[in-house]
C-alpha atoms as a PDB file:
ATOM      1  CA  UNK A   1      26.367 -24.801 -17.727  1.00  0.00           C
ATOM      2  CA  UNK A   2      28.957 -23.207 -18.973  1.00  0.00           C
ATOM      3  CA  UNK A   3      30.436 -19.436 -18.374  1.00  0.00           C
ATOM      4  CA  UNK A   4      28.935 -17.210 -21.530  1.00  0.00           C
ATOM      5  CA  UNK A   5      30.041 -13.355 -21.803  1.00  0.00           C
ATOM      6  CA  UNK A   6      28.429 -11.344 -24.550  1.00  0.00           C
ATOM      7  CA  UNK A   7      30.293  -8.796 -26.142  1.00  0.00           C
ATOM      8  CA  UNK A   8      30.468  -5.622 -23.651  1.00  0.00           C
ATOM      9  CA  UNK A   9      28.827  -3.365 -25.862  1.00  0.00           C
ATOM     10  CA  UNK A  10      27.047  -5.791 -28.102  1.00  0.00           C
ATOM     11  CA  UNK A  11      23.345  -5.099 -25.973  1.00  0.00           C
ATOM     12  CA  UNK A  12      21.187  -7.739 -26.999  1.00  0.00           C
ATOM     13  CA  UNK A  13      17.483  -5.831 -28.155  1.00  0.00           C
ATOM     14  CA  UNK A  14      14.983  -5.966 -25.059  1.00  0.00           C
ATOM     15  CA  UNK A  15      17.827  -4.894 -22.497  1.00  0.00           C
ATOM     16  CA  UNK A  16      19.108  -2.236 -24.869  1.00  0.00           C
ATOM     17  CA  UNK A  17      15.575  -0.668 -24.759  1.00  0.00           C
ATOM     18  CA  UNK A  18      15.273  -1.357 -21.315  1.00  0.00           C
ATOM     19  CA  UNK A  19      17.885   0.728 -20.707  1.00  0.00           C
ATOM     20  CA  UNK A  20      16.523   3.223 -22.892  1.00  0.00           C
ATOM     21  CA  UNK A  21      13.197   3.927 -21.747  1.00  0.00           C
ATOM     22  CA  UNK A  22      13.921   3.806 -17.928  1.00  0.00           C
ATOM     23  CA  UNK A  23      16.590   6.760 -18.891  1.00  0.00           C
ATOM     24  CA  UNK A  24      13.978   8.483 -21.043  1.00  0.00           C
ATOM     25  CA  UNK A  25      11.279   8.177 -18.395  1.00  0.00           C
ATOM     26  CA  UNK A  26      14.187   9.163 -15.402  1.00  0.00           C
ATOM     27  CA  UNK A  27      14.734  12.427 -17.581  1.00  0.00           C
ATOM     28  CA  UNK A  28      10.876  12.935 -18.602  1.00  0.00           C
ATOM     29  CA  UNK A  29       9.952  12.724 -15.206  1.00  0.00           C
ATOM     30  CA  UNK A  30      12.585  15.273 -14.052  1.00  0.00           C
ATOM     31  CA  UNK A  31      11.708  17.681 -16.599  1.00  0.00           C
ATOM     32  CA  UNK A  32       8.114  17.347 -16.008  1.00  0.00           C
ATOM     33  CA  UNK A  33       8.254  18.024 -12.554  1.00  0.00           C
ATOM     34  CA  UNK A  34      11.114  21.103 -12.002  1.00  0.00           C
ATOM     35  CA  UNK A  35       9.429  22.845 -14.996  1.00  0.00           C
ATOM     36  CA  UNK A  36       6.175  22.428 -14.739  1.00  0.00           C
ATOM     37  CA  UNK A  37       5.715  21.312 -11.297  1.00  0.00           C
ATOM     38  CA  UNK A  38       3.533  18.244 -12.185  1.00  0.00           C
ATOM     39  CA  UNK A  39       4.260  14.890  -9.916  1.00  0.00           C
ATOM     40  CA  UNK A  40       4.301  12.494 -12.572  1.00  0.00           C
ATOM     41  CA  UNK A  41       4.645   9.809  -9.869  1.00  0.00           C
ATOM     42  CA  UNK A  42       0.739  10.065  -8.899  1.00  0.00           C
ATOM     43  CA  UNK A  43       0.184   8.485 -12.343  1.00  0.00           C
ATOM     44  CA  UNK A  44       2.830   6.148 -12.969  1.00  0.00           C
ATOM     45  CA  UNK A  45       4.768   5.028  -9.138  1.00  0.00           C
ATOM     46  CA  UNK A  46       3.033   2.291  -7.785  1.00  0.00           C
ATOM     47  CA  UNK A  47       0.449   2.906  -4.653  1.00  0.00           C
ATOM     48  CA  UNK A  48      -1.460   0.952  -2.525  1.00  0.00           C
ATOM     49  CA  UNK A  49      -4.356  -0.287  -3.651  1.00  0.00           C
ATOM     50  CA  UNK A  50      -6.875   1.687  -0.836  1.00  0.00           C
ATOM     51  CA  UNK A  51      -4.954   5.247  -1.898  1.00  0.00           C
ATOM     52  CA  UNK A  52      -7.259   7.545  -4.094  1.00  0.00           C
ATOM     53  CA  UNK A  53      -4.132   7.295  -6.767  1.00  0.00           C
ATOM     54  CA  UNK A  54      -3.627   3.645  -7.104  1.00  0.00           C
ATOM     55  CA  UNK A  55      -4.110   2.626 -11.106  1.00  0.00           C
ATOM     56  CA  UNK A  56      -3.720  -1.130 -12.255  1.00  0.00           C
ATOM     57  CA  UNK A  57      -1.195  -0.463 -14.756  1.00  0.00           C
ATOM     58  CA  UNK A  58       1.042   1.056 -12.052  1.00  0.00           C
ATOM     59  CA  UNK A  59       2.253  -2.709 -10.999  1.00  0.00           C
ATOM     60  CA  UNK A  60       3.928  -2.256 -14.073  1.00  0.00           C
ATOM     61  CA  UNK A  61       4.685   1.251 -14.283  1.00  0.00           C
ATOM     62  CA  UNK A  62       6.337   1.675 -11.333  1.00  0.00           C
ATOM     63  CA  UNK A  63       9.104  -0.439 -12.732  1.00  0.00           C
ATOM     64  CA  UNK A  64      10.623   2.785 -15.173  1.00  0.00           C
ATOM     65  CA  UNK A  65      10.546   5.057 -12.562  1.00  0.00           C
ATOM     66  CA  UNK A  66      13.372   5.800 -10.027  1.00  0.00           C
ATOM     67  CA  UNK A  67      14.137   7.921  -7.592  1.00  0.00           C
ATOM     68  CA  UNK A  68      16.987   9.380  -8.131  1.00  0.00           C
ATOM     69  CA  UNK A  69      20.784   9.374 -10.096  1.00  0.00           C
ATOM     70  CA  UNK A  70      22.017   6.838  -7.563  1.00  0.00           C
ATOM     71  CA  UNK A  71      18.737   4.637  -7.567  1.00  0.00           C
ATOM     72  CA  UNK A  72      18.516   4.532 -11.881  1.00  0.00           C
ATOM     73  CA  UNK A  73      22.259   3.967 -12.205  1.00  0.00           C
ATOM     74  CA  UNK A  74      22.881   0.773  -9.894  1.00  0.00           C
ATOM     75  CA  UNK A  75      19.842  -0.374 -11.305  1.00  0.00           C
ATOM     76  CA  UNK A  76      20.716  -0.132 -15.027  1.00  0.00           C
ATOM     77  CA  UNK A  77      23.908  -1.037 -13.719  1.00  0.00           C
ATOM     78  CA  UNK A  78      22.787  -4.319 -12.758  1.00  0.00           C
ATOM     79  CA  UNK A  79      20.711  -4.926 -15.683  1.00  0.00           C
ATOM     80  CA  UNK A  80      23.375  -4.041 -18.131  1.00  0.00           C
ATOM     81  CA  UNK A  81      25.850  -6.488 -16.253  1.00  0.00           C
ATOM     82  CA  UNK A  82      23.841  -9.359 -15.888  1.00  0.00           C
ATOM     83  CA  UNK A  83      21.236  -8.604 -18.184  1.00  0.00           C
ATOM     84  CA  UNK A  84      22.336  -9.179 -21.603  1.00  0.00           C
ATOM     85  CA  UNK A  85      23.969 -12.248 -20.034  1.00  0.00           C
ATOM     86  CA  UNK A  86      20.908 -13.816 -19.649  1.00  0.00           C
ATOM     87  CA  UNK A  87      18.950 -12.178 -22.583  1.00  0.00           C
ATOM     88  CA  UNK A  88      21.411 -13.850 -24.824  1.00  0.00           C
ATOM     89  CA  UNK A  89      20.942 -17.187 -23.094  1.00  0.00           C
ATOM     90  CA  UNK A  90      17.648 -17.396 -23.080  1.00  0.00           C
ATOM     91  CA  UNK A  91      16.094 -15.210 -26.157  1.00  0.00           C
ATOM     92  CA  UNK A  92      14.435 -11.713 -26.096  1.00  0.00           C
ATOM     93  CA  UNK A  93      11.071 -13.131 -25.664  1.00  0.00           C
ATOM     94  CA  UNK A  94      11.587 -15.327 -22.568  1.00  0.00           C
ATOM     95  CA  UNK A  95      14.052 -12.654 -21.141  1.00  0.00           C
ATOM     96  CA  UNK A  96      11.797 -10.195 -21.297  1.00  0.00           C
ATOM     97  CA  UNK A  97       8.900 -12.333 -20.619  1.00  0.00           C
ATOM     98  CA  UNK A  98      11.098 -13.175 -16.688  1.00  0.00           C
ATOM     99  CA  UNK A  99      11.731  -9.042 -16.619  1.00  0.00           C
ATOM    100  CA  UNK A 100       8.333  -8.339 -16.331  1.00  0.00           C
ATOM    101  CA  UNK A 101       7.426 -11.378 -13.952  1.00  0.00           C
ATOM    102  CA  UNK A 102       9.782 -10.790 -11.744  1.00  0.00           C
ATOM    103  CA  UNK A 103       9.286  -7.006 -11.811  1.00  0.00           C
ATOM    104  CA  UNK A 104       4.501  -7.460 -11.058  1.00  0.00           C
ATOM    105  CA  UNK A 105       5.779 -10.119  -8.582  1.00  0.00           C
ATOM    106  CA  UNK A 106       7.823  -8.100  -6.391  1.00  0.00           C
ATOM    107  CA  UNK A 107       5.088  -5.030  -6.783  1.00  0.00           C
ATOM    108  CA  UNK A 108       2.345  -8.007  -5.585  1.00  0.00           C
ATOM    109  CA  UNK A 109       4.225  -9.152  -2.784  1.00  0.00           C
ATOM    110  CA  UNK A 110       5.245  -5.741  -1.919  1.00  0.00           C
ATOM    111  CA  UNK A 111       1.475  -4.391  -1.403  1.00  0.00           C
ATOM    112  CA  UNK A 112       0.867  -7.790   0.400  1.00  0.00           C
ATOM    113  CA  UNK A 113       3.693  -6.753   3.190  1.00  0.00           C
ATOM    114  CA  UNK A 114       1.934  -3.299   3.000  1.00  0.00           C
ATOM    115  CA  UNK A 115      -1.639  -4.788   3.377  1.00  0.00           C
ATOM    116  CA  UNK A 116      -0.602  -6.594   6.789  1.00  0.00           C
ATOM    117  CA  UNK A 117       1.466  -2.985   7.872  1.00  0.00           C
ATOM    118  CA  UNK A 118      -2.196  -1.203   6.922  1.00  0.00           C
ATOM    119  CA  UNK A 119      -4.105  -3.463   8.823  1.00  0.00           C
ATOM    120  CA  UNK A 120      -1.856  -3.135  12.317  1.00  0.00           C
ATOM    121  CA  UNK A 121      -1.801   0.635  11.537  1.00  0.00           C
ATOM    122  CA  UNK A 122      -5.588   0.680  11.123  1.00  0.00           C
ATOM    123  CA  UNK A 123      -6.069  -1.513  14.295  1.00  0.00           C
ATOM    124  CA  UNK A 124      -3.775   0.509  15.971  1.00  0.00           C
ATOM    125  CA  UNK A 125      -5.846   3.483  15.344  1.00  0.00           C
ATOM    126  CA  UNK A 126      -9.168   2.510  15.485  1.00  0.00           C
ATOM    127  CA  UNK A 127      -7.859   1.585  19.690  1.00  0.00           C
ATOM    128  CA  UNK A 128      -6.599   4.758  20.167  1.00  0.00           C
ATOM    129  CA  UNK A 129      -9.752   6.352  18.647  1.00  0.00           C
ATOM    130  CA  UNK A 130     -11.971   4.111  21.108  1.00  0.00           C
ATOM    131  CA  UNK A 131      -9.722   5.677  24.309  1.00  0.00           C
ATOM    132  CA  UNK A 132      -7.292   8.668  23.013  1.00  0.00           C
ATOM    133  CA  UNK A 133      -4.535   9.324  25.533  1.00  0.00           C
ATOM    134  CA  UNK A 134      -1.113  10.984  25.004  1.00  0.00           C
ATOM    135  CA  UNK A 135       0.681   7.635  25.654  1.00  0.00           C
ATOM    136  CA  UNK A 136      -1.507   5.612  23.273  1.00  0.00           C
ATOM    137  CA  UNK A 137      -0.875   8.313  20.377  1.00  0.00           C
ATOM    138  CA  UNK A 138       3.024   8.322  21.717  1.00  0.00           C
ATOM    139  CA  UNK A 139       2.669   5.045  20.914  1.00  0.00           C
ATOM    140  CA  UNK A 140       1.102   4.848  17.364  1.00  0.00           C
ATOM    141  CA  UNK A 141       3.672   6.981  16.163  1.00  0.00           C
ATOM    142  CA  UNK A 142       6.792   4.890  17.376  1.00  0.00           C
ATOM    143  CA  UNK A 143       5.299   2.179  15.993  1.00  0.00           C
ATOM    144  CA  UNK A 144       3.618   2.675  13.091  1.00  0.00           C
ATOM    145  CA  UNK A 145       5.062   5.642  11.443  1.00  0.00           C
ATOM    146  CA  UNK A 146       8.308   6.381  12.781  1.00  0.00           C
ATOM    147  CA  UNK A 147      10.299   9.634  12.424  1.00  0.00           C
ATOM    148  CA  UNK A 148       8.153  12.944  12.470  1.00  0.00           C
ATOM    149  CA  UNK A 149       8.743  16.631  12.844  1.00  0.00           C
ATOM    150  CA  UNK A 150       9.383  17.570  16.165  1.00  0.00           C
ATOM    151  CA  UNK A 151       5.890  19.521  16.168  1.00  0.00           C
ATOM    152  CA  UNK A 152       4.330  16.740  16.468  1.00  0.00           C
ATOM    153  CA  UNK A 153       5.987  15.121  19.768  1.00  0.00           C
ATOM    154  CA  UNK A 154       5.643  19.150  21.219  1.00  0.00           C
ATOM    155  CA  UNK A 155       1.669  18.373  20.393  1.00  0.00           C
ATOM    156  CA  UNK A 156       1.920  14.901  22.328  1.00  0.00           C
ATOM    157  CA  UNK A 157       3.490  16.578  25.427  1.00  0.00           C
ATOM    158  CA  UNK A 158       1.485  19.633  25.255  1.00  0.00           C
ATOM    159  CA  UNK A 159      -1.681  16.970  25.350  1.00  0.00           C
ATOM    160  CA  UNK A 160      -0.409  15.269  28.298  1.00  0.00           C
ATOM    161  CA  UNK A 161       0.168  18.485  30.538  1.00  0.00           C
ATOM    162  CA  UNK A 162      -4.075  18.610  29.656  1.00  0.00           C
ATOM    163  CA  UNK A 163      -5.280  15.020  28.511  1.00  0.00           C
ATOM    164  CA  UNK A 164      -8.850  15.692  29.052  1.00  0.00           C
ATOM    165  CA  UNK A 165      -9.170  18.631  27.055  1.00  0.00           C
ATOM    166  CA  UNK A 166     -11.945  17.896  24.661  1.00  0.00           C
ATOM    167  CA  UNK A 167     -10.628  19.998  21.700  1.00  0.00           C
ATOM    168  CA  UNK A 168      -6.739  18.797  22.011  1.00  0.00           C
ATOM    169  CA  UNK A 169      -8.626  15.154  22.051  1.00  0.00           C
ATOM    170  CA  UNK A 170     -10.100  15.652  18.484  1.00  0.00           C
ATOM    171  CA  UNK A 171      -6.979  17.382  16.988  1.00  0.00           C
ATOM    172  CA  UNK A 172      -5.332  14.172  18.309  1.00  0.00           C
ATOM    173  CA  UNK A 173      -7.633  11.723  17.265  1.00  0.00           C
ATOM    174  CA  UNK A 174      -7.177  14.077  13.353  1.00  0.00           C
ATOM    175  CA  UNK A 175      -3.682  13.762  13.158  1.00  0.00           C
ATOM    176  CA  UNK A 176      -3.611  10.121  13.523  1.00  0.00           C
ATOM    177  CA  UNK A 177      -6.351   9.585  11.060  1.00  0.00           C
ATOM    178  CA  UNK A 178      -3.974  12.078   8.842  1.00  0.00           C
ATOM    179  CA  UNK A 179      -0.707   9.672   9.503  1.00  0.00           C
ATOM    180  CA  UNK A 180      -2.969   6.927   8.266  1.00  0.00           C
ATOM    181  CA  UNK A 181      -3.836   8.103   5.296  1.00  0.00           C
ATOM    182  CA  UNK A 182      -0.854   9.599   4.482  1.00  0.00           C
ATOM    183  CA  UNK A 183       0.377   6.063   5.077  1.00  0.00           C
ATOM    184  CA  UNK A 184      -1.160   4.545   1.905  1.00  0.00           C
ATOM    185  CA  UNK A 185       0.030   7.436  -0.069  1.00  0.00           C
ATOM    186  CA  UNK A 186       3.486   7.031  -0.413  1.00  0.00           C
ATOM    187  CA  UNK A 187       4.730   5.639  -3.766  1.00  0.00           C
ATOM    188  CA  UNK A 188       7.023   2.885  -4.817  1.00  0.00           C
ATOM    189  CA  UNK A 189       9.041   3.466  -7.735  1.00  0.00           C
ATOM    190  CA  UNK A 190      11.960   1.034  -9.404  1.00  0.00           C
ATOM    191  CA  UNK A 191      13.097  -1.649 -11.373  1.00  0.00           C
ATOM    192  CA  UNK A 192      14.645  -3.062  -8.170  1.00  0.00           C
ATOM    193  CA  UNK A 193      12.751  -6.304  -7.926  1.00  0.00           C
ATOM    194  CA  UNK A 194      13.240  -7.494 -11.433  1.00  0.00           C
ATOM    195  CA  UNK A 195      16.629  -6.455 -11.087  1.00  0.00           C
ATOM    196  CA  UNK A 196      16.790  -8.779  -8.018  1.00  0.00           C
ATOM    197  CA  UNK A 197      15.464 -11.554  -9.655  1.00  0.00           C
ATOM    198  CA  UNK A 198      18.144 -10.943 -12.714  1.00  0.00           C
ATOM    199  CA  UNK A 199      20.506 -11.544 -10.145  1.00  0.00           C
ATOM    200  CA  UNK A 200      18.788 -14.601  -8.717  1.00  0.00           C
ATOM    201  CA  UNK A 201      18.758 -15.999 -12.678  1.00  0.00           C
ATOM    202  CA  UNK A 202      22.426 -15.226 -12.698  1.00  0.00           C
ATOM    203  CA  UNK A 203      23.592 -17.408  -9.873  1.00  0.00           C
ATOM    204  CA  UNK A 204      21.288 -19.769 -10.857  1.00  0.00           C
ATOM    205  CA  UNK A 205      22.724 -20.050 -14.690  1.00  0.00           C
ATOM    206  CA  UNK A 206      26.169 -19.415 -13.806  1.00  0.00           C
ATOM    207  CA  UNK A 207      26.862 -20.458  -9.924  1.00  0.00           C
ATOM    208  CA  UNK A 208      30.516 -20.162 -10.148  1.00  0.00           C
ATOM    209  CA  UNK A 209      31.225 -17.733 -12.303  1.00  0.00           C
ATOM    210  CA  UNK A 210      33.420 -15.240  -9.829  1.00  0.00           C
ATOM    211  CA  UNK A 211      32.247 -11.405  -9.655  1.00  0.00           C
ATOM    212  CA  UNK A 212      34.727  -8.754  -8.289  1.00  0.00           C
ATOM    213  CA  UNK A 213      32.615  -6.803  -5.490  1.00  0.00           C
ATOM    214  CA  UNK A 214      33.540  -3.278  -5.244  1.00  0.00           C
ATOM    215  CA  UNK A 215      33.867  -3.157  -1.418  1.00  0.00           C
ATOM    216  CA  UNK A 216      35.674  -5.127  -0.091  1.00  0.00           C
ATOM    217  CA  UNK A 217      37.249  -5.823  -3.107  1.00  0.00           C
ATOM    218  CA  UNK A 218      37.194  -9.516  -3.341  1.00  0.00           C
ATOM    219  CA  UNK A 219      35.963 -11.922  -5.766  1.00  0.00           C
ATOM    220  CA  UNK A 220      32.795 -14.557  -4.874  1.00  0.00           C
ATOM    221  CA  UNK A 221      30.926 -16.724  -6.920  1.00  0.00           C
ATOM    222  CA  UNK A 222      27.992 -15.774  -8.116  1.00  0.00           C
ATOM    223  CA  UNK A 223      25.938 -18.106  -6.368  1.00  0.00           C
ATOM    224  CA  UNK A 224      27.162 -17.157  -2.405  1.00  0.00           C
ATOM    225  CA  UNK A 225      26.563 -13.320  -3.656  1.00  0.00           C
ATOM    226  CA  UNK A 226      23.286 -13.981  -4.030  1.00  0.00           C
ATOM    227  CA  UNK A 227      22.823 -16.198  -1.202  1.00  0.00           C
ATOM    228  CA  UNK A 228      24.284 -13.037   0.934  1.00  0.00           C
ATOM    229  CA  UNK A 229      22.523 -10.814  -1.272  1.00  0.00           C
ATOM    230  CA  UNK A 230      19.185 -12.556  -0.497  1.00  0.00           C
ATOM    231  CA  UNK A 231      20.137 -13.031   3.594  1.00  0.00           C
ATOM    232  CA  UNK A 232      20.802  -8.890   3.680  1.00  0.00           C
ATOM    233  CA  UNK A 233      17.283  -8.342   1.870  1.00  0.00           C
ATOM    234  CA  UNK A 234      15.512 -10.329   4.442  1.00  0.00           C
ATOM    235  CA  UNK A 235      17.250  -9.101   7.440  1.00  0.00           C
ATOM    236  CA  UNK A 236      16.707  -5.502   6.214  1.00  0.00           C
ATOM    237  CA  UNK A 237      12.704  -6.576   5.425  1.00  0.00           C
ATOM    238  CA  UNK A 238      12.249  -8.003   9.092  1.00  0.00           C
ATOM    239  CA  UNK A 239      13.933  -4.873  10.572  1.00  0.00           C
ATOM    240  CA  UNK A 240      11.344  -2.989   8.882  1.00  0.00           C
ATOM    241  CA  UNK A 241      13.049   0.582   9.292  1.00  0.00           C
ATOM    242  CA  UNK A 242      10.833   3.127   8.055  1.00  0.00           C
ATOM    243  CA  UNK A 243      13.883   5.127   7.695  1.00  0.00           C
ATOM    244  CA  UNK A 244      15.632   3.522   5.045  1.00  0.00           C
ATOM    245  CA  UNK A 245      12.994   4.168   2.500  1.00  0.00           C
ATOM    246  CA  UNK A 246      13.948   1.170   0.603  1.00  0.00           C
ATOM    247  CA  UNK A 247      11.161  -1.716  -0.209  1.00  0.00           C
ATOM    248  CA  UNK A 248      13.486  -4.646   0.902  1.00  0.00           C
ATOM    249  CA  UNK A 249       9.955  -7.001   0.325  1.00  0.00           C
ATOM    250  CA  UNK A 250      10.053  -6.134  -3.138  1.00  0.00           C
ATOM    251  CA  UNK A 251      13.198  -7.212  -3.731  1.00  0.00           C
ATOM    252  CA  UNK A 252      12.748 -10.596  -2.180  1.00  0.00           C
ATOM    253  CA  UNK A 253       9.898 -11.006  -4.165  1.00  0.00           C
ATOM    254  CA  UNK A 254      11.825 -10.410  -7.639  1.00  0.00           C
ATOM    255  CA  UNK A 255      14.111 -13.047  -6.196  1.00  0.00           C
ATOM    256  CA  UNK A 256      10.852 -15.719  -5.004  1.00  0.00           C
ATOM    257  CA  UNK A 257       8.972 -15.018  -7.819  1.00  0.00           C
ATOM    258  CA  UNK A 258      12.332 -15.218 -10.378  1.00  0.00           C
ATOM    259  CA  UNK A 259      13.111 -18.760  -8.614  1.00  0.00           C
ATOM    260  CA  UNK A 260       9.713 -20.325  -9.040  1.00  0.00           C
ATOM    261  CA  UNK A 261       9.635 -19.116 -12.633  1.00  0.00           C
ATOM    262  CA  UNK A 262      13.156 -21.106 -13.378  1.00  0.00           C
ATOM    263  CA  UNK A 263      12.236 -24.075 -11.207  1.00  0.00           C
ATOM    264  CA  UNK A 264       8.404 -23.910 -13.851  1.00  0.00           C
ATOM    265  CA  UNK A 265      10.757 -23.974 -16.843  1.00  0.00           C
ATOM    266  CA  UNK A 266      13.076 -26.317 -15.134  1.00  0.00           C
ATOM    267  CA  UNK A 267      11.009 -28.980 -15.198  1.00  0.00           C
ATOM    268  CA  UNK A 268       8.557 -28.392 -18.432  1.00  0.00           C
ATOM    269  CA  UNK A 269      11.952 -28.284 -20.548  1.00  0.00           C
ATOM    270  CA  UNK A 270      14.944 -30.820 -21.311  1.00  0.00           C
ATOM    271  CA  UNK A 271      16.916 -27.708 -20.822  1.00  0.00           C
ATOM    272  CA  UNK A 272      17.403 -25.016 -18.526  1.00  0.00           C
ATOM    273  CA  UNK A 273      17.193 -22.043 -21.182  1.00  0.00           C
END
């Protein structure tokens, strides 16, 4: 395979309206919601499927939503480097055809990862419910949702100075039902994991082709930067730090779901593209 570079600002058609709707949707969204107060993201972010707001067509939804100036433009970014690359290897249709793929497969195994986190959370709870105790609900929250407001570690310690007090118990055993719900709330919005598996198509196409990171700035071939790329993602996804906000799952999954779709066309054509 040899290098290919389209013309910088010759966009080939599916990632030139990529680009465009995911802007138009990034501004919509914004407008919507500082002028009119309406959280656009209950209809179109992706949630998990036991929330009261989860929607099929979200799996694909989610993907033109972001989260922010610094979320949409590495994102685009990305798609507009690499993108049009591979659009004008392979076609519009098939291009666009991988986009999408990779974009439901990251969102699928993303609320997979999430079922499993549910299920510990749930089981979790339903032992603490069975024998509340300030330690047990000290627990649940270190482990299953992470950083809260201080009020509610003043509640925990408050509780513990009187841990048979039968109306402290039920406000207890309450606010971890509350956590849990508002557990499968939380939405998940971005192109990341098709972007990921653009990347993943990129090394694969063009393994040696040297890219210039940005810090530090060295080049690398395209095929170790996504090795490294990949390694980070699943380092990040097995720290699982609620902190970070950032659905590191997903983005492995645009990658596994991006290689098994080359490796499919692979081997049912006499050429890679």
């Amino acid at each position: 395979m040899t290098n290919y570079r389209p013309p910088l600002l010759n966009l080939p058609p599916v990632v030139k309206n990529l680009l465009i709707i995911n802007v138009i949707v990034f501004l919509g969204a914004s407008v919507v919601g500082s002028k009119f107060g309406f959280d656009i993201d209950r209809i179109l972010a992706l949630h998990f499927f036991k929330s009261e707001y989860f929607r099929p067509h979200q799996f694909i939804t989610h993907m033109f939503m972001h989260g922010g100036i610094g979320h949409i433009f590495f994102n685009m970014f990305a798609l507009f480097m690499f993108g049009r690359v591979l659009e004008s290897v392979w076609g519009p249709k098939r291009f666009l055809t991988y986009y999408l793929i990779t974009g439901i497969g990251a969102a699928l195994l993303h609320t997979l990862v999430n079922w499993f986190d549910y299920m510990s959370m749930k089981n979790a709870l339903d032992a603490f419910v069975n024998t509340p105790s300030p330690d047990l609900l000290s627990q649940f929250v270190r482990e299953h949702v992470g950083p809260v407001r201080p009020w509610v570690h003043d509640f925990i310690n408050q509780w513990a100075e009187y841990p048979n007090d039968a109306n402290t118990t039920s406000q207890a055993i309450d606010l971890a039902k509350r956590m849990l719900e508002g557990s499968i709330n939380v939405p998940t919005v971005g192109a990341s994991g098709a972007v990921f598996g653009i990347l993943l198509a990129f090394g694969m196409l063009f393994p040696n082709t040297e890219l210039m990171l940005i810090f530090p700035p060295i080049p690398i071939k395209a095929k170790y930067f996504v090795i490294g790329y990949g390694a980070i993602e699943l380092y990040m996804a097995i720290q699982n730090n609620p902190t970070d906000n950032i659905a590191h799952f997903a983005h492995l999954g645009g990658m596994i779901f991006g290689f098994i779709l080359i490796k499919y066309w692979q081997k049912n054509s006499k050429r890679f593209y």
